[in-house]
Protein backbone atom coordinates (compact mmCIF):
# COMPACT_ATOMS: atom_id res chain seq x y z
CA UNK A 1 2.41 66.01 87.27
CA UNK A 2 1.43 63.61 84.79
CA UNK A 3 -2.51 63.55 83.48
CA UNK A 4 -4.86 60.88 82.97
CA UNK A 5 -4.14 61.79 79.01
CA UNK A 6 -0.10 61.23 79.40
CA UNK A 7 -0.87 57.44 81.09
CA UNK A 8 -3.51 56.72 79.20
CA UNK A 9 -1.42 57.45 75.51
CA UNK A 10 1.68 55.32 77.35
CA UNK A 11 -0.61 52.47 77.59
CA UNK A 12 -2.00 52.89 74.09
CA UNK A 13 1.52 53.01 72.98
CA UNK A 14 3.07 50.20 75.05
CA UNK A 15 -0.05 47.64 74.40
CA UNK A 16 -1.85 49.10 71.34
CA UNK A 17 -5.70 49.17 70.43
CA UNK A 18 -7.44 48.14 72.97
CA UNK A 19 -10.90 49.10 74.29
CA UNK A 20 -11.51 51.92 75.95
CA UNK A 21 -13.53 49.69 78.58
CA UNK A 22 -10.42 48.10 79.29
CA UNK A 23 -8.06 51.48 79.03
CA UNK A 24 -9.93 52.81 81.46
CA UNK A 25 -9.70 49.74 84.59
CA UNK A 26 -5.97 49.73 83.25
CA UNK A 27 -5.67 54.11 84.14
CA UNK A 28 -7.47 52.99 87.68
CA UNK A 29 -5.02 50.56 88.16
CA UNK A 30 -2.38 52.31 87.62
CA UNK A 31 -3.63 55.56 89.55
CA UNK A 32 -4.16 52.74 92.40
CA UNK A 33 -0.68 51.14 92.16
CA UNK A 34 1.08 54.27 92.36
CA UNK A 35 -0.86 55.81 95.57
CA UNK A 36 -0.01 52.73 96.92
CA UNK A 37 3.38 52.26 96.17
CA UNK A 38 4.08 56.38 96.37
CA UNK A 39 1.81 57.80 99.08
CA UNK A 40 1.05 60.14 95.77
CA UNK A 41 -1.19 60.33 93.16
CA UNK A 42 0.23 59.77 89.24
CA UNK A 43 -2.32 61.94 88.01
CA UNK A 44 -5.20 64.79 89.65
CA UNK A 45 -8.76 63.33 87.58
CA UNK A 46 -10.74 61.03 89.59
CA UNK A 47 -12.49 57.93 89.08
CA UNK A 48 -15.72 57.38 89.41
CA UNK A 49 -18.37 54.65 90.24
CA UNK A 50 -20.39 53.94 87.03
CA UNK A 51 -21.21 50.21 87.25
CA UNK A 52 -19.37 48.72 84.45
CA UNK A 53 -16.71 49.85 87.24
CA UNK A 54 -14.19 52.95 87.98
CA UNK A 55 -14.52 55.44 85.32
CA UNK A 56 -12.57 58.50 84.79
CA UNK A 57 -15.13 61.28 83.51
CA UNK A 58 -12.41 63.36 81.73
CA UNK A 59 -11.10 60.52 79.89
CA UNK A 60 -14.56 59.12 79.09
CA UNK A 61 -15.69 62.20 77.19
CA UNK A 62 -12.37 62.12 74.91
CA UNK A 63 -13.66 58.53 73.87
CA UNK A 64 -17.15 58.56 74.03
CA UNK A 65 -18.43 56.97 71.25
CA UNK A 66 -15.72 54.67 70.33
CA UNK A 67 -15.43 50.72 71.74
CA UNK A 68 -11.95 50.74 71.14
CA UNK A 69 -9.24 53.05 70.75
CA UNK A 70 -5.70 53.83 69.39
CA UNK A 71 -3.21 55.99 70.31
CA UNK A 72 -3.32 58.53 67.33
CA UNK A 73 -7.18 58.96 68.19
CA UNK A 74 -6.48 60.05 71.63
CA UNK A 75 -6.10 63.64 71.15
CA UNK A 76 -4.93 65.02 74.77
CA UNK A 77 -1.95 63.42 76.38
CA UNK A 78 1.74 63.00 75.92
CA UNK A 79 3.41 59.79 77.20
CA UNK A 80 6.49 60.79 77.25
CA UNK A 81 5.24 63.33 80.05
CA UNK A 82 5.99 60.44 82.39
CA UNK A 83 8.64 59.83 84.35
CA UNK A 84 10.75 56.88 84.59
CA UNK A 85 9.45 56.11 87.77
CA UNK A 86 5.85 56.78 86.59
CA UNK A 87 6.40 54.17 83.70
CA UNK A 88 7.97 51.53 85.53
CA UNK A 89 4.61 51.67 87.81
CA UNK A 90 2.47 51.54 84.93
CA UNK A 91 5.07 49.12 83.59
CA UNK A 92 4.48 46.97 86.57
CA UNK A 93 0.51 47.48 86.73
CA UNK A 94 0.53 46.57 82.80
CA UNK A 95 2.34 43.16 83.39
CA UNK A 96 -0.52 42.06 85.87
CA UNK A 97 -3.22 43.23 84.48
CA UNK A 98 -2.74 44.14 80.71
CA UNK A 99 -3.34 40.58 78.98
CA UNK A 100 -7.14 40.56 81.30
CA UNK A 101 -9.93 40.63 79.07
CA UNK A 102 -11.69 44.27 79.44
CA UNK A 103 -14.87 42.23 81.29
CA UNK A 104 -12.05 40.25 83.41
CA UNK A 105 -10.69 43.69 84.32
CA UNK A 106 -14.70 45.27 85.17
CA UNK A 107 -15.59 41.77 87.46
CA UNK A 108 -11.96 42.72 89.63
CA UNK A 109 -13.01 45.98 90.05
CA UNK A 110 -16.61 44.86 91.13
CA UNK A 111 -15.51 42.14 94.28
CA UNK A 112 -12.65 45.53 95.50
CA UNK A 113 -13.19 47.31 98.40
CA UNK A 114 -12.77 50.64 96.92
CA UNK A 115 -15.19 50.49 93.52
CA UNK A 116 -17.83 48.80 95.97
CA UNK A 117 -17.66 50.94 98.74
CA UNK A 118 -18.54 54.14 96.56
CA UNK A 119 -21.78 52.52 95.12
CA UNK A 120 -22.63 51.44 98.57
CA UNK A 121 -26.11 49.96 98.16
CA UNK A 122 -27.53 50.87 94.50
CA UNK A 123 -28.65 48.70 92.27
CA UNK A 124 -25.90 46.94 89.89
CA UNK A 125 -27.44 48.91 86.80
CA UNK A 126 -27.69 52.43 88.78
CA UNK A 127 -26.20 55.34 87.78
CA UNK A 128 -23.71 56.62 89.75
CA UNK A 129 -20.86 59.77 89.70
CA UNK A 130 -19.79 59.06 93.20
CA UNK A 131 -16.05 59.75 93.05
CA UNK A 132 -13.68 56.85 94.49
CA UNK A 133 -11.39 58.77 96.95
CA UNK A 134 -7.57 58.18 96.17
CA UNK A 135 -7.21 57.57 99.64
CA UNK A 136 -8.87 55.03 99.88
CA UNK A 137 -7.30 53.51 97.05
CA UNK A 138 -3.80 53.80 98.26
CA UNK A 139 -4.88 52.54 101.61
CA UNK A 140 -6.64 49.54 99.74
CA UNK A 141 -3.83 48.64 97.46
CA UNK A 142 -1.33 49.38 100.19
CA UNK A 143 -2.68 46.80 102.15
CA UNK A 144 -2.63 43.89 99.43
């Protein structure tokens, strides 16, 4: 199975610099996408509910620090870990979302079901590590 590393270095290498803001809504929609469109998870990390929207943890601490990133300074991952399946669905989730401005990105993530549901009722600027289940993603995608 592909890691958040692999998809995130295939979208750094299809799309280029970009920042990690915006790398990051583009890995949760394309974790999202694929439970929906599989029934199976492209990759095992979690997102979670920080409120500039879902954040993957793992991936967060390989960038933290930086505002943008390229794919050379992404140290973990190996895009061509993917399969061709696994890039046409990131292929697919890149051609919807990948021109949105990182904030566009963060604002869709804040009126879905699945980001808002996990903060539940704290305040827009609390902290939160509440995971977003990838059930409930698939289900909410699915149903789109």
């Amino acid at each position: 199975m592909a890691t958040v590393f692999d998809v995130a270095k295939y979208i750094l290498h299809k799309k280029g610099e970009m920042s990690t803001w915006k790398l990051q809504k583009l890995c949760y929609y394309s974790q999202a996408w694929t439970l929906a469109w599989t029934g199976k998870p492209l990759f095992e990390e979690d997102f979670q509910a920080w409120r500039n929207g879902p954040v993957c943890p793992e991936l967060f601490h390989e960038h933290k620090g930086l505002f943008s990133i390229k794919e050379e300074q992404l140290h973990k991952g190996d895009s061509t870990r993917l399969t061709e399946d696994e890039q046409d669905s990131v292929d697919t989730v890149l051609k919807g979302y990948g021109d949105m401005a990182p904030y566009e990105l963060r604002n869709q993530t804040h009126v879905e079901d699945p980001w808002r549901n996990a903060r539940g009722d704290l305040d827009a600027f609390a902290y939160s590590n509440t995971v977003i289940p990838k059930a409930v993603m698939g289900e909410y995608y699915g149903a789109l």
